[in-house]
C-alpha atoms as a PDB file:
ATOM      1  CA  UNK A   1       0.000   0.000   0.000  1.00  0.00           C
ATOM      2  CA  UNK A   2       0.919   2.878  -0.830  1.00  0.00           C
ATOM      3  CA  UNK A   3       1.747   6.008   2.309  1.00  0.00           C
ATOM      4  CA  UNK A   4       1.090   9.413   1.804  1.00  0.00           C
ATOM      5  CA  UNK A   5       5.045  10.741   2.086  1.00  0.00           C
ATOM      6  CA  UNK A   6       5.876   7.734  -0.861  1.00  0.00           C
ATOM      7  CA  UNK A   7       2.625   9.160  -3.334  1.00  0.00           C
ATOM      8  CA  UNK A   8       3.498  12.948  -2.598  1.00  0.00           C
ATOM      9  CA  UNK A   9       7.302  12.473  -3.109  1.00  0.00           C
ATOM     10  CA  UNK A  10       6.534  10.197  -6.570  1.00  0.00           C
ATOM     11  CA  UNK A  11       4.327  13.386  -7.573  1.00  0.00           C
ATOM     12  CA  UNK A  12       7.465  16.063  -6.979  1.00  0.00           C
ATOM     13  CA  UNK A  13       9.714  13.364  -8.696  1.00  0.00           C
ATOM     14  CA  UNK A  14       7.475  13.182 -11.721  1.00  0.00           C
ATOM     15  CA  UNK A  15       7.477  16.444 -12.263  1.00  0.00           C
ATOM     16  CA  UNK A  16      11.425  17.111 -11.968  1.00  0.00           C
ATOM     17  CA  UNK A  17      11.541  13.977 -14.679  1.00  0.00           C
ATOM     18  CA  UNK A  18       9.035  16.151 -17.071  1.00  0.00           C
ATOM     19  CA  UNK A  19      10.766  18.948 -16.786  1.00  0.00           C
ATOM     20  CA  UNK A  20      13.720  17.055 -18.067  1.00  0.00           C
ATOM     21  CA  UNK A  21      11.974  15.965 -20.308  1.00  0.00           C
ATOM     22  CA  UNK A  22      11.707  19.059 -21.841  1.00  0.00           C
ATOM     23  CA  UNK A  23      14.684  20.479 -21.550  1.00  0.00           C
ATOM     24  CA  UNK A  24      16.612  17.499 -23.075  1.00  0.00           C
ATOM     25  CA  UNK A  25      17.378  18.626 -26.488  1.00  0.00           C
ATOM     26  CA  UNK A  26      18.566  14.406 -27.593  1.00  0.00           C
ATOM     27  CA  UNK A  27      14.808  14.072 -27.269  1.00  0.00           C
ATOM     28  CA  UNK A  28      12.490  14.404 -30.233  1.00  0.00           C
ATOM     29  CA  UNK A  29      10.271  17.902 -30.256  1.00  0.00           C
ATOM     30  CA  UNK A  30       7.085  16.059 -30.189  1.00  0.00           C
ATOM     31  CA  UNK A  31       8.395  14.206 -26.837  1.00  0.00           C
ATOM     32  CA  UNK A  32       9.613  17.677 -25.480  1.00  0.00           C
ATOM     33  CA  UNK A  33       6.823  19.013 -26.540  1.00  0.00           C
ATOM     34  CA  UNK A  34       4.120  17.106 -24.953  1.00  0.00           C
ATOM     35  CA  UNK A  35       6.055  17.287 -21.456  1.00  0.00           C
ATOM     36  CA  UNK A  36       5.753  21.253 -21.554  1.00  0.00           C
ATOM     37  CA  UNK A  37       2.242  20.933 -22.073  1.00  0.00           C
ATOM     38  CA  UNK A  38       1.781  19.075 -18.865  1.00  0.00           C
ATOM     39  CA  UNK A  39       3.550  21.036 -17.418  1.00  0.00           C
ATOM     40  CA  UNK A  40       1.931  24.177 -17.581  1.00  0.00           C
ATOM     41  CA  UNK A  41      -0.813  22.373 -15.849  1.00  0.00           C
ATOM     42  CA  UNK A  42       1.340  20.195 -13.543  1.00  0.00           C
ATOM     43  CA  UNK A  43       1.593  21.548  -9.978  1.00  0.00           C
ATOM     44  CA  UNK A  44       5.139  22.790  -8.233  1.00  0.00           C
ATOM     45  CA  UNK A  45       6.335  21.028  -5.116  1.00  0.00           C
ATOM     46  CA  UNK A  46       5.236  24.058  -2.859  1.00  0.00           C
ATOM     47  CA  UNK A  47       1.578  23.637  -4.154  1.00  0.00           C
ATOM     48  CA  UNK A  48       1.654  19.662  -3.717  1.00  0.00           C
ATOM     49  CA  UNK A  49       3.305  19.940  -0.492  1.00  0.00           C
ATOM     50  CA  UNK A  50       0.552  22.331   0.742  1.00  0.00           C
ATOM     51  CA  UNK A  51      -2.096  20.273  -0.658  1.00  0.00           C
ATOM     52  CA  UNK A  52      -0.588  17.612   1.888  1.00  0.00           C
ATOM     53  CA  UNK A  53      -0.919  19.817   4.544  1.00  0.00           C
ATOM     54  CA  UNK A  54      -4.800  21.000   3.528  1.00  0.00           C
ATOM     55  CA  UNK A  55      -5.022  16.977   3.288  1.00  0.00           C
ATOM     56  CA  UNK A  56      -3.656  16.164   6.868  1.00  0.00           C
ATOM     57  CA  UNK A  57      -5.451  18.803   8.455  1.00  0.00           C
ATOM     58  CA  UNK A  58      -9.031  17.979   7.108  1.00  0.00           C
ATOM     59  CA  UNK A  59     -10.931  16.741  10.300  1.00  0.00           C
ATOM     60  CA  UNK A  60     -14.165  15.462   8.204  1.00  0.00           C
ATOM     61  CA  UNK A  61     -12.056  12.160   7.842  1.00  0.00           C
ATOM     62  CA  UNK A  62     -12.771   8.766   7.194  1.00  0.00           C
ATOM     63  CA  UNK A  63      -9.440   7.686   5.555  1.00  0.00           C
ATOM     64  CA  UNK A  64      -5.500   8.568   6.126  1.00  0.00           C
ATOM     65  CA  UNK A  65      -4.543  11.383   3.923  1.00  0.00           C
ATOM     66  CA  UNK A  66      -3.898  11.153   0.260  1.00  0.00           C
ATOM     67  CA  UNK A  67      -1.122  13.642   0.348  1.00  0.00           C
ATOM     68  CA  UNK A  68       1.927  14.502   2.788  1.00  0.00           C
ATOM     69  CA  UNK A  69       2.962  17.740   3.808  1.00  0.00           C
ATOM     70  CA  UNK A  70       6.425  16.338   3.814  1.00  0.00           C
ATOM     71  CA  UNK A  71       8.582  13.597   1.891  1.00  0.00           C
ATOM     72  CA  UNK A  72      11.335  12.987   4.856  1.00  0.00           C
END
């Protein structure tokens, strides 16, 4: 099963792996390409990271929380 730290840091690490992606010019355009366009809708690692903490702090729960407001 999945924990909350392991699904928040494999969100932050996705998005550092997009974004070199798109900045490695030994890929093809379309492939660079398509990574920039997530991107621009992809979230930082300040955003996810407070999404953790919105997550952890919800008291209407039934569940743990989806998202971590820290990877350590």
């Amino acid at each position: 099963m999945t924990m909350p730290k392991e699904r928040t840091r494999a969100l932050i690490q996705t998005r550092d792996l997009l974004v070199d992606v798109a900045q490695n010019p030994a890929l093809s355009e379309s492939i660079r390409r398509q990574a920039r366009q997530l991107l621009r809708h992809y979230p930082n690692s300040n955003e996810i990271l407070r999404a953790g903490k919105l997550d952890e702090q919800r008291v209407d729960r039934l569940t743990e929380p989806f998202l971590s407001s820290s990877i350590d």
